[in-house]
C-alpha atoms as a PDB file:
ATOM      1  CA  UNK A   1      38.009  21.124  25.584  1.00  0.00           C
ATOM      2  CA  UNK A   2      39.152  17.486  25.043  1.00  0.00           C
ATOM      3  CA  UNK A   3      37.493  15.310  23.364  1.00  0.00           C
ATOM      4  CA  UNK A   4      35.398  12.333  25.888  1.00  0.00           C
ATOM      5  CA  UNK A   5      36.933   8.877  24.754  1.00  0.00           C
ATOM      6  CA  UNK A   6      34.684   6.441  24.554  1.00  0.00           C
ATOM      7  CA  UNK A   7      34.635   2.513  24.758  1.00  0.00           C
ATOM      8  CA  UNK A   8      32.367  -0.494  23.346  1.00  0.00           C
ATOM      9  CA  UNK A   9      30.273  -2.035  25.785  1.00  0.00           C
ATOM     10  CA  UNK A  10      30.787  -5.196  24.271  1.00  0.00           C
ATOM     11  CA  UNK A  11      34.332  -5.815  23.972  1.00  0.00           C
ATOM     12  CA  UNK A  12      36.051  -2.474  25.475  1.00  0.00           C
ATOM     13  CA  UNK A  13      37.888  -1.606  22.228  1.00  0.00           C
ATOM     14  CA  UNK A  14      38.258   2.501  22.042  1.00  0.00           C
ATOM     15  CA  UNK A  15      35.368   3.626  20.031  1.00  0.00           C
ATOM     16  CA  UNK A  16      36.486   6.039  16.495  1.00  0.00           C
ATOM     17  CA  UNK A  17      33.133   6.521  16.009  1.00  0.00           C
ATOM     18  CA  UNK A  18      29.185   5.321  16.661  1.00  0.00           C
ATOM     19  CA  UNK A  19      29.942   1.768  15.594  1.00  0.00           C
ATOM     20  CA  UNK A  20      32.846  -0.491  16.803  1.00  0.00           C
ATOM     21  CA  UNK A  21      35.097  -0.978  14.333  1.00  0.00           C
ATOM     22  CA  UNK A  22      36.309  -4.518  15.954  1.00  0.00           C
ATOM     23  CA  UNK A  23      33.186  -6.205  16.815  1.00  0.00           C
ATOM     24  CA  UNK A  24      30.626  -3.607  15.257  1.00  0.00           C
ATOM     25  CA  UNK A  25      28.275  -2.531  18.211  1.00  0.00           C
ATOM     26  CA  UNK A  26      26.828   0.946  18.163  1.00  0.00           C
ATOM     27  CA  UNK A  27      27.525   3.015  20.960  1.00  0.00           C
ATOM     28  CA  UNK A  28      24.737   3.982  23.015  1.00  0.00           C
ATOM     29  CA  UNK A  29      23.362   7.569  22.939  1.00  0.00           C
ATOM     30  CA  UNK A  30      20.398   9.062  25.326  1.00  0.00           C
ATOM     31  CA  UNK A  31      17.933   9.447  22.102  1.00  0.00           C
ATOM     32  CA  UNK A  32      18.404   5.597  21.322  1.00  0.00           C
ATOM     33  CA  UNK A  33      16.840   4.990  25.045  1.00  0.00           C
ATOM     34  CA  UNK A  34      13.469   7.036  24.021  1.00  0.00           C
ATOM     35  CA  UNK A  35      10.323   5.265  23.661  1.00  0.00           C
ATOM     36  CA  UNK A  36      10.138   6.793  20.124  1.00  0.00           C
ATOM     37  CA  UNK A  37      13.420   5.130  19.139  1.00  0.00           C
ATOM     38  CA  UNK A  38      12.222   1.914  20.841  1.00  0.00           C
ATOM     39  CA  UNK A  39       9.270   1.794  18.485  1.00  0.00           C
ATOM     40  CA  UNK A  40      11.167   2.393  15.333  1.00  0.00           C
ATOM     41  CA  UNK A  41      13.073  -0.383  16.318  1.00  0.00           C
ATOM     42  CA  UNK A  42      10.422  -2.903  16.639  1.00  0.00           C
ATOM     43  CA  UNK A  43       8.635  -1.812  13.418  1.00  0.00           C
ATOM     44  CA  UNK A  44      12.736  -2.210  11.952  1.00  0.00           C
ATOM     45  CA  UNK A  45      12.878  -5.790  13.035  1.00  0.00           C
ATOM     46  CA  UNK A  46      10.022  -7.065  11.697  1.00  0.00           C
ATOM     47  CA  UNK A  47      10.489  -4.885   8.225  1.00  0.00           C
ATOM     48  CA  UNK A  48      14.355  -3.910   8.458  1.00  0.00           C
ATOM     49  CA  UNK A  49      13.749  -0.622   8.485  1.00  0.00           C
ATOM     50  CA  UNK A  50      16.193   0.352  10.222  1.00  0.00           C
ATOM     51  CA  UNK A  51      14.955   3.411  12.090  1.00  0.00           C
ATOM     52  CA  UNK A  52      13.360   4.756   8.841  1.00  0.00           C
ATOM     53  CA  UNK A  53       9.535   4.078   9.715  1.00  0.00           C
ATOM     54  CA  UNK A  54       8.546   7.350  11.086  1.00  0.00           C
ATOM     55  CA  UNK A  55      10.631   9.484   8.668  1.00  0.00           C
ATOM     56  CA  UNK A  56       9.032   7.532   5.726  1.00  0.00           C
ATOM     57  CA  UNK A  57       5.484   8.251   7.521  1.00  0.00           C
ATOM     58  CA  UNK A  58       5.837  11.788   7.671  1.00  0.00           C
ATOM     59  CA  UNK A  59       6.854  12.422   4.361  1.00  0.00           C
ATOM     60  CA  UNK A  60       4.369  10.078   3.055  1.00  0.00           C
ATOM     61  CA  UNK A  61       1.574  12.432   3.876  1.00  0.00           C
ATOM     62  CA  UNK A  62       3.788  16.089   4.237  1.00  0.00           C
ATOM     63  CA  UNK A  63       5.176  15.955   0.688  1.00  0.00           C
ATOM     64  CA  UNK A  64       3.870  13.453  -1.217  1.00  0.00           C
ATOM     65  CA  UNK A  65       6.466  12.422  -4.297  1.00  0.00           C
ATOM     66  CA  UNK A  66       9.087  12.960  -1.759  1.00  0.00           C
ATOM     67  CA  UNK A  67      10.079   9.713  -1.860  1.00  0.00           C
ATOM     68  CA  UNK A  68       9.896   8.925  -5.160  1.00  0.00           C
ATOM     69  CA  UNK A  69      11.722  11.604  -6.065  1.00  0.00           C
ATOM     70  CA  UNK A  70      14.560  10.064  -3.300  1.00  0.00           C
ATOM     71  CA  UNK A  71      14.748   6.890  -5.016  1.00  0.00           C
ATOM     72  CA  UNK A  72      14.530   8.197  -8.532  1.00  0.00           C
ATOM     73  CA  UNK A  73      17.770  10.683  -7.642  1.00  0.00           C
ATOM     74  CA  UNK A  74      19.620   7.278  -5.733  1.00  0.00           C
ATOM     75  CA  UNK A  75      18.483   8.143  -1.740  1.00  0.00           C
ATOM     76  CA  UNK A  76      17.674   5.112  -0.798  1.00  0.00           C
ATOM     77  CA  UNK A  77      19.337   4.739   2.866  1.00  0.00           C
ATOM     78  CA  UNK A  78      17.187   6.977   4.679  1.00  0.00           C
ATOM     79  CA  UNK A  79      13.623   5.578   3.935  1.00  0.00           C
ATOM     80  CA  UNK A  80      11.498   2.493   4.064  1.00  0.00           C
ATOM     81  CA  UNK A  81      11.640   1.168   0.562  1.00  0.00           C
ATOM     82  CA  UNK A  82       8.979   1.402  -1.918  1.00  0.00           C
ATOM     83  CA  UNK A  83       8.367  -2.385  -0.886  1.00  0.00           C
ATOM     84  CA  UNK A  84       8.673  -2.329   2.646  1.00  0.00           C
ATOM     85  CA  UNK A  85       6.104   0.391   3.244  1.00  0.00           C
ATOM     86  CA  UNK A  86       3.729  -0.833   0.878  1.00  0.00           C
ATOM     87  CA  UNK A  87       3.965  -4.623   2.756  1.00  0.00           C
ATOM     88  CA  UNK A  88       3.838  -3.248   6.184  1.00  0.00           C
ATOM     89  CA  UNK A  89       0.451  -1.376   4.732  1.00  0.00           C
ATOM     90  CA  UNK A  90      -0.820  -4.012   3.358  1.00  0.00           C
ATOM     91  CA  UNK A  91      -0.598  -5.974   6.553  1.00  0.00           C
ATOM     92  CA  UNK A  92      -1.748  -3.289   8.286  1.00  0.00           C
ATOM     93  CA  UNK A  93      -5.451  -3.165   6.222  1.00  0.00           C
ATOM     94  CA  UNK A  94      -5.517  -7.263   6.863  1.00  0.00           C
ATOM     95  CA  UNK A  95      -5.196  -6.948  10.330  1.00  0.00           C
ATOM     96  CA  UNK A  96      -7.944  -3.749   9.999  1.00  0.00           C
ATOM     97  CA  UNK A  97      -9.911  -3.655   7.071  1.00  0.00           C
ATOM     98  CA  UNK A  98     -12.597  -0.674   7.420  1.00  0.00           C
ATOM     99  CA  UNK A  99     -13.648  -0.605   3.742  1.00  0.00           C
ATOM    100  CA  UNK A 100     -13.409  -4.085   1.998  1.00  0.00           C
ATOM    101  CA  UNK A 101     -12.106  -2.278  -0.667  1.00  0.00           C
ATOM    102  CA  UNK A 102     -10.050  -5.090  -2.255  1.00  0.00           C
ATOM    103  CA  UNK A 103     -12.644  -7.478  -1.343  1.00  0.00           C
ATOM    104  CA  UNK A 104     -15.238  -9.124  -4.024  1.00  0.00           C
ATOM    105  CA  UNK A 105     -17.666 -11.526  -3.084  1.00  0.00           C
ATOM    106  CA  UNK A 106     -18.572 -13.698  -5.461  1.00  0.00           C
ATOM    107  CA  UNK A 107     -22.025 -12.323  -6.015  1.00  0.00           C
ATOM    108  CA  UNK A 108     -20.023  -9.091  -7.291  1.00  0.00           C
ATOM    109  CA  UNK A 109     -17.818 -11.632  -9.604  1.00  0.00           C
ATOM    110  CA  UNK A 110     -20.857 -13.397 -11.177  1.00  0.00           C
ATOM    111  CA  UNK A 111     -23.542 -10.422 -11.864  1.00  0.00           C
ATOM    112  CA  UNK A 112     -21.479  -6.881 -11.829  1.00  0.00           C
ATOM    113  CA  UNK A 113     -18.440  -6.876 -13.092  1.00  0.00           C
ATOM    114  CA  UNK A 114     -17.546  -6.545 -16.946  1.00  0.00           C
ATOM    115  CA  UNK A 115     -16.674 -10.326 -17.316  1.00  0.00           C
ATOM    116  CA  UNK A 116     -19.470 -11.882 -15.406  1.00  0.00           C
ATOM    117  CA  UNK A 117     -21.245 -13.449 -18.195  1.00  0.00           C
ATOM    118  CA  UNK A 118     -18.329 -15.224 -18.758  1.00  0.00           C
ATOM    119  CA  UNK A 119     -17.730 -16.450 -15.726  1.00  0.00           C
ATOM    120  CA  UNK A 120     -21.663 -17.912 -14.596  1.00  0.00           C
ATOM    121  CA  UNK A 121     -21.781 -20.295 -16.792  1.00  0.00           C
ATOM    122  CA  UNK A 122     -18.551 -21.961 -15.686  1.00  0.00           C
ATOM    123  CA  UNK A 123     -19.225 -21.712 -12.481  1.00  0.00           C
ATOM    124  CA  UNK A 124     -22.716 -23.108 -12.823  1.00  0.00           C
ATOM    125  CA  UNK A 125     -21.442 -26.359 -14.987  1.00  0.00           C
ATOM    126  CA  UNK A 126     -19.007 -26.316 -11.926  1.00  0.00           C
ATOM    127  CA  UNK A 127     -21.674 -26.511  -9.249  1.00  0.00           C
ATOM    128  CA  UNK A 128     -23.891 -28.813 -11.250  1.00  0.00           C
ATOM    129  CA  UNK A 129     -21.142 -31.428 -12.354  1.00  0.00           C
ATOM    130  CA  UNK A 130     -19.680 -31.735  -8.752  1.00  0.00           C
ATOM    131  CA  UNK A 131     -23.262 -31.750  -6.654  1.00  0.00           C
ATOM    132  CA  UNK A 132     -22.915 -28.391  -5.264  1.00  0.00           C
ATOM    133  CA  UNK A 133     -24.982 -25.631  -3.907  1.00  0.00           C
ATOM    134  CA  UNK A 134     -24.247 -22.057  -3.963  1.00  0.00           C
ATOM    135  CA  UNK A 135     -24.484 -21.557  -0.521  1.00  0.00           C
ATOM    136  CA  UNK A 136     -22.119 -24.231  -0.272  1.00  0.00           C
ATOM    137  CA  UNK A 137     -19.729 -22.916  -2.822  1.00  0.00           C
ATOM    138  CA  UNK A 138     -20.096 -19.428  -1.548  1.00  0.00           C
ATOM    139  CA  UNK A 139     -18.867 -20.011   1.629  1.00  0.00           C
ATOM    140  CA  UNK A 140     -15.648 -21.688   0.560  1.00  0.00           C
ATOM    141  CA  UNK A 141     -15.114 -19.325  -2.104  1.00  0.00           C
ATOM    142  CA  UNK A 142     -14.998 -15.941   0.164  1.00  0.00           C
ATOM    143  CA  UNK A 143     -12.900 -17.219   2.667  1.00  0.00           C
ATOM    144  CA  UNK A 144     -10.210 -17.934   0.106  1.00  0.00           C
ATOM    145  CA  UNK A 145     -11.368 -14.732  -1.785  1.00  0.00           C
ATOM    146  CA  UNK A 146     -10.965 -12.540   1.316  1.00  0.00           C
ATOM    147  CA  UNK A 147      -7.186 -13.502   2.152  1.00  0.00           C
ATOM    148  CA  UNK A 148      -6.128 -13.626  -1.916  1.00  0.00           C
ATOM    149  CA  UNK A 149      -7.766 -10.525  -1.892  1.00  0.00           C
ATOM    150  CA  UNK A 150      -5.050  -8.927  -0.042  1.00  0.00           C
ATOM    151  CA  UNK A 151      -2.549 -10.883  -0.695  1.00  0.00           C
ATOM    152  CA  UNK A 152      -2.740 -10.417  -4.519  1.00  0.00           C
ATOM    153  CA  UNK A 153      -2.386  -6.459  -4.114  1.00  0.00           C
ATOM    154  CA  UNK A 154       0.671  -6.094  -6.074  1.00  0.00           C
ATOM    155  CA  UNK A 155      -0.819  -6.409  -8.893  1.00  0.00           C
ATOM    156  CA  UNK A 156      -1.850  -3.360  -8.441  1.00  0.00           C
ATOM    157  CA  UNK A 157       1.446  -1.750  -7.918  1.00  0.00           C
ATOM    158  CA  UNK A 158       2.508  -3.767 -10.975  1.00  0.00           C
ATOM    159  CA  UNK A 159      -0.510  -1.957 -13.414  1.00  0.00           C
ATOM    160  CA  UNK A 160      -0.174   1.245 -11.779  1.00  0.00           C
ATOM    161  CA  UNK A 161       3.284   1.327 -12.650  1.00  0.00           C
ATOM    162  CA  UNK A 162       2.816   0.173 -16.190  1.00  0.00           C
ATOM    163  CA  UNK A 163       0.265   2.572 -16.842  1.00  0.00           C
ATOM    164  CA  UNK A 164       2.651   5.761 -14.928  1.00  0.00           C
ATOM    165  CA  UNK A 165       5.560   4.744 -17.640  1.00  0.00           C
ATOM    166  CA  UNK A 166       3.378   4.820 -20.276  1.00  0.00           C
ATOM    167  CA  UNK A 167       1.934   8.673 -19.198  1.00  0.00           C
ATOM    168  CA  UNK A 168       5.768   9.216 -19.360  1.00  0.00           C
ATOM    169  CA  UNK A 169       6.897   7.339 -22.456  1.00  0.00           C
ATOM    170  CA  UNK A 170       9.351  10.550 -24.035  1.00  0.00           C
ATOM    171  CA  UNK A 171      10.568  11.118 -20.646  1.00  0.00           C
ATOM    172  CA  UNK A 172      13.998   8.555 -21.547  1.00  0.00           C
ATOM    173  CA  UNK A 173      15.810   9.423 -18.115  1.00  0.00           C
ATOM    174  CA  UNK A 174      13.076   7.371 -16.132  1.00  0.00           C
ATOM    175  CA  UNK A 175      12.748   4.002 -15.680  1.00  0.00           C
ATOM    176  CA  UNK A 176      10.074   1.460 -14.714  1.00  0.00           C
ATOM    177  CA  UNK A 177      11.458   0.459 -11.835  1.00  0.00           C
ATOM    178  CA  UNK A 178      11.025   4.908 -10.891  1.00  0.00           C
ATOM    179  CA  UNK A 179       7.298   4.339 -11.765  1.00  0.00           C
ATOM    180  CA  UNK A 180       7.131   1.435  -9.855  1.00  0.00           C
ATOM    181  CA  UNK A 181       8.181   3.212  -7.089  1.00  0.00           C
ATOM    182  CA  UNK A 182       5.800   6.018  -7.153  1.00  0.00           C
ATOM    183  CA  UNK A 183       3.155   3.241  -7.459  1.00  0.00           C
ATOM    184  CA  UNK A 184       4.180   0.968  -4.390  1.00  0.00           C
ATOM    185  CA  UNK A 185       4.740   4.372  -2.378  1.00  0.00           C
ATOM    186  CA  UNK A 186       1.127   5.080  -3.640  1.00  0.00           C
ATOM    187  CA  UNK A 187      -0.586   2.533  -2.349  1.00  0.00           C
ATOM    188  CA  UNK A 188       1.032   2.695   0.977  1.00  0.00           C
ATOM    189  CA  UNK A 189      -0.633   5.852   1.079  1.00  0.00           C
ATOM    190  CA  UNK A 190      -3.876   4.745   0.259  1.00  0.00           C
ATOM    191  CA  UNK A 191      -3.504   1.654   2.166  1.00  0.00           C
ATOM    192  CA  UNK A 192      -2.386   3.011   5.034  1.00  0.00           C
ATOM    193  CA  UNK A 193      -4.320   6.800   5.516  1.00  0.00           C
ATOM    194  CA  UNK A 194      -7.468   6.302   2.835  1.00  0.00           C
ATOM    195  CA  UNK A 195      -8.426   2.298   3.940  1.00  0.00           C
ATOM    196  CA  UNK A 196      -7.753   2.204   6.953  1.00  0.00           C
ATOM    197  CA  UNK A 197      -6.716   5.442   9.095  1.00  0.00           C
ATOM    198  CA  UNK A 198      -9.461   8.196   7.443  1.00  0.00           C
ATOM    199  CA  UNK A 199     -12.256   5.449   7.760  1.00  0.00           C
ATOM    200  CA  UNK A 200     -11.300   4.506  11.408  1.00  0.00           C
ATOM    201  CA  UNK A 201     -11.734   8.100  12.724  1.00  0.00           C
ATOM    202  CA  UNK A 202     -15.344   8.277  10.801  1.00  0.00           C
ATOM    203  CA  UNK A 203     -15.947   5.189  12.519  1.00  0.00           C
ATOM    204  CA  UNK A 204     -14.981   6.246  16.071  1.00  0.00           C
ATOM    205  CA  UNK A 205     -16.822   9.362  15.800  1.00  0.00           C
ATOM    206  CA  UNK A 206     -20.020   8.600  14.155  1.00  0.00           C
ATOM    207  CA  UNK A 207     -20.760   5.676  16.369  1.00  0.00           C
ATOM    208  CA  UNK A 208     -19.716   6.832  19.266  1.00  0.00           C
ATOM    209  CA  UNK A 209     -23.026   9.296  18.278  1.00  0.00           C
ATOM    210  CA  UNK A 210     -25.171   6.012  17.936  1.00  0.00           C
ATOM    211  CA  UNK A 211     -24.774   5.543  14.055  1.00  0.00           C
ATOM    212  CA  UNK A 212     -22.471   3.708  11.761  1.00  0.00           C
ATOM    213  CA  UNK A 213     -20.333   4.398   8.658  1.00  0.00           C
ATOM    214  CA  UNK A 214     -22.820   2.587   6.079  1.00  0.00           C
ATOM    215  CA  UNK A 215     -24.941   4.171   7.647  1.00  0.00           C
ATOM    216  CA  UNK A 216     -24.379   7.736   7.070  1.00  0.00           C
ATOM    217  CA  UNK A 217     -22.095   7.313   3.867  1.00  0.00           C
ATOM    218  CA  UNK A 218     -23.836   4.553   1.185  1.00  0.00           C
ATOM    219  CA  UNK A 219     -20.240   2.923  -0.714  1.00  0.00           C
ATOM    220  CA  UNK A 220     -21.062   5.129  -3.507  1.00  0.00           C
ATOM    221  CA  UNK A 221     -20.179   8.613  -1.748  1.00  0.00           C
ATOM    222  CA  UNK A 222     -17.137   6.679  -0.128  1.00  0.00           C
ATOM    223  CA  UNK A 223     -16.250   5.702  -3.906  1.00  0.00           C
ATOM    224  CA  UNK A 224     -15.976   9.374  -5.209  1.00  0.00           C
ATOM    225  CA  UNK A 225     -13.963  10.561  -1.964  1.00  0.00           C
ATOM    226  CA  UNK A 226     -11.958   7.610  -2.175  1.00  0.00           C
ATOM    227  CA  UNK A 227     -11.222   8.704  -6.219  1.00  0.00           C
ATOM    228  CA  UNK A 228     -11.118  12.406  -5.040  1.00  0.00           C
ATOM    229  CA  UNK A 229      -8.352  11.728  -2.412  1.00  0.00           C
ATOM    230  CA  UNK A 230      -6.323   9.360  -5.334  1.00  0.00           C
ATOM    231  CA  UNK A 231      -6.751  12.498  -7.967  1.00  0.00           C
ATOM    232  CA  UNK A 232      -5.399  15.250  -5.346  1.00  0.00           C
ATOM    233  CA  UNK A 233      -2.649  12.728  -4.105  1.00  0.00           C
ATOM    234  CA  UNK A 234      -1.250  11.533  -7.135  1.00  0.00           C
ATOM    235  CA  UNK A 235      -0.997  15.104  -8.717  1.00  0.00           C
ATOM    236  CA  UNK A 236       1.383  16.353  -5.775  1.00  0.00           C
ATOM    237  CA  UNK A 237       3.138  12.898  -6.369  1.00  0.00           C
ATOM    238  CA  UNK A 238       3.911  13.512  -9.830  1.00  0.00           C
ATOM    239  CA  UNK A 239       4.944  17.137  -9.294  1.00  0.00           C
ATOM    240  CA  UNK A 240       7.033  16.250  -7.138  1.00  0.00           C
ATOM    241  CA  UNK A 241       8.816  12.854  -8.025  1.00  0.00           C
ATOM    242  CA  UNK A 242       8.879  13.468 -11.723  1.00  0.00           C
ATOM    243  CA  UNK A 243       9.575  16.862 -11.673  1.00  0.00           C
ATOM    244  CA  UNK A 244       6.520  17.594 -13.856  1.00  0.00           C
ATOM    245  CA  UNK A 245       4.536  21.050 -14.741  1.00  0.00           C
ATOM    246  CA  UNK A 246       1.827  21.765 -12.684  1.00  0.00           C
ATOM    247  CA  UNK A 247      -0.098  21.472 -16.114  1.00  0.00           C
ATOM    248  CA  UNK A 248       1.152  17.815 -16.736  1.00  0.00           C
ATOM    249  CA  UNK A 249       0.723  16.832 -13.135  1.00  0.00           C
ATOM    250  CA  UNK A 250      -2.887  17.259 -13.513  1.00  0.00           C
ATOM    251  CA  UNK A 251      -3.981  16.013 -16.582  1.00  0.00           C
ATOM    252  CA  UNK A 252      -1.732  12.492 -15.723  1.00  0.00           C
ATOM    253  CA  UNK A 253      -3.116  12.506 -11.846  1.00  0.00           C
ATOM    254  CA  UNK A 254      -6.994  12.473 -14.082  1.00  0.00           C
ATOM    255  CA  UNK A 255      -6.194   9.973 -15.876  1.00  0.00           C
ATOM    256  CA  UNK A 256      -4.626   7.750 -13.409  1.00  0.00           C
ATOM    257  CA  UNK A 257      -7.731   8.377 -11.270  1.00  0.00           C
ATOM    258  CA  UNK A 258     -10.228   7.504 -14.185  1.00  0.00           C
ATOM    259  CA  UNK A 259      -7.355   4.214 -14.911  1.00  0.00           C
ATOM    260  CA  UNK A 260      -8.026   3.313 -11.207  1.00  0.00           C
ATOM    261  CA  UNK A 261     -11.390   1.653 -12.561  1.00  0.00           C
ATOM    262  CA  UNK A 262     -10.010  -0.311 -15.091  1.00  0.00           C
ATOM    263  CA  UNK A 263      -7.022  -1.631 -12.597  1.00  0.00           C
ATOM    264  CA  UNK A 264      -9.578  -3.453 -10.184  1.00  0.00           C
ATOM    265  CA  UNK A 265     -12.014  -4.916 -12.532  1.00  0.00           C
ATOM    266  CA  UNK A 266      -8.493  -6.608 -14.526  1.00  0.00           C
ATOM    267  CA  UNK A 267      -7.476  -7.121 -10.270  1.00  0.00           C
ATOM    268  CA  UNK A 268     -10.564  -8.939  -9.271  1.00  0.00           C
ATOM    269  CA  UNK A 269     -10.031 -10.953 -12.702  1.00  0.00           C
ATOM    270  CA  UNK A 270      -6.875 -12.173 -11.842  1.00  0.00           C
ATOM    271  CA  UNK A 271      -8.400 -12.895  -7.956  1.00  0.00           C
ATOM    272  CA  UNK A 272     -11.306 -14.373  -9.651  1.00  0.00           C
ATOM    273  CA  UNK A 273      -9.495 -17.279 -11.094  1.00  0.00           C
ATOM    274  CA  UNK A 274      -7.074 -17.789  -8.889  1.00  0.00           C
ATOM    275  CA  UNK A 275      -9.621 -18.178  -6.134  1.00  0.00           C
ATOM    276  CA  UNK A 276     -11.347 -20.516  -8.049  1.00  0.00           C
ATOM    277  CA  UNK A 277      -8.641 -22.555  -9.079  1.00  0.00           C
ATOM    278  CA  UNK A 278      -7.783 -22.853  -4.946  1.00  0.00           C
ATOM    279  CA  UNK A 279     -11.575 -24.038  -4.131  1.00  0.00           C
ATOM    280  CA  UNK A 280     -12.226 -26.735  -6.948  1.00  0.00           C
END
């Protein structure tokens, strides 16, 4: 059977190919007219995905490391990069923040965190040298707080990363920028499926039975299945992406779950002052 010649749309040159090699438009196929490939579209214009969103979803949460282990071997065509799916998840939990996970008030900053004895005082002279009230101060300092909060989220990528070379200091054929990966890929996970997805079905179906989330789960149960879900994620992560022992996967995936602690109090530091440096 011969073979159907085809012709661009555009300028009616005789196509070799999908693409035209004279003025470069694709040829037209019945998939790209589904509402599927519409969709993938719009998400690629916004993050130039180009088509990749949905594949990068599903392996996100099917085989976790995936990835990773794509980028670490050179794939990097056929996915969303570590980047792009961690900014289109962190827009994602702006526009839809169930747990204020990344949020601090400034209540939190001044009386519970590791640093806050520090901090008062400053804030105090602040108040007192400028005429100030608390209330008044408050209110200036969350609003700023809130949208740092989720802007500055990187730096948790950044110490996540840090902390994943270090777990893998002998291992001389990775690099930081592999670690990196695994920890931007990360947090798109958590972002996306632990912050904001998992919380919003809780949500729909407890009050849709009269109650709320708070209600039935105080922030310190949502804490340990929060820490659970990071533990069991991150050791299929490193399996995979690293190519580590089941062994090694799960005494790194502990730690980075216990190191998890020690990344937001240095994060809500580093929002800390810069917040404050924005309001005085």
């Amino acid at each position: 059977m011969k073979n159907q010649t085809y012709y661009c749309a555009n300028c009616n040159a005789e196509l070799k190919g999908l693409y035209c090699s004279e003025c470069g438009e694709k040829r037209i196929e019945n998939k790209d007219k589904r509402v599927q490939h519409f969709l993938e579209e719009a998400i690629s214009s916004v993050f130039v995905a180009d088509g990749k969103f949905f594949k990068t979803i599903k392996l996100l949460v099917t085989q976790p490391g995936e990835l990773t282990r794509s980028f670490v071997l050179g794939i990097r065509k056929k996915y969303l990069t570590p980047l792009q799916l961690f900014f289109f998840a962190n827009l994602v939990y702006f526009i839809f923040p169930f747990i204020s996970a990344f949020n601090t008030t400034l209540e939190i900053q001044l009386t519970q965190l590791p640093y806050s004895d520090y901090i008062e005082p400053m804030v105090t002279e602040y108040l007192e040298a400028n005429e100030l009230t608390m209330e008044t101060f408050k209110i200036d300092y969350e609003r700023v707080s809130n949208s740092n909060g989720k802007l500055l989220l990187i730096i948790l990528v950044i110490l996540q990363g840090l902390f994943l070379k270090a777990l893998f200091l002998k291992r001389k054929d990775l690099f930081l920028l592999d670690f990196l990966a695994g920890s931007a890929y990360f947090y798109g996970f958590y972002i996306l499926f632990l912050l904001v997805l998992l919380p919003a079905l809780f949500t729909f179906l407890i009050e849709s039975l009269g109650g709320s989330l708070y209600g039935v789960m105080n922030e310190g149960v949502i804490t340990v299945i929060l820490l659970f879900g990071i533990v069991i994620y991150m050791y299929f992560l490193i399996k995979r992406a690293y190519d580590t022992s089941p062994k090694g996967a799960i005494w790194r995936s502990v730690l980075l779950g216990l190191f998890i602690v020690p990344t937001f109090i240095i994060y809500r530091f580093i929002l800390f002052w810069i917040t404050f440096w924005m309001v005085t």
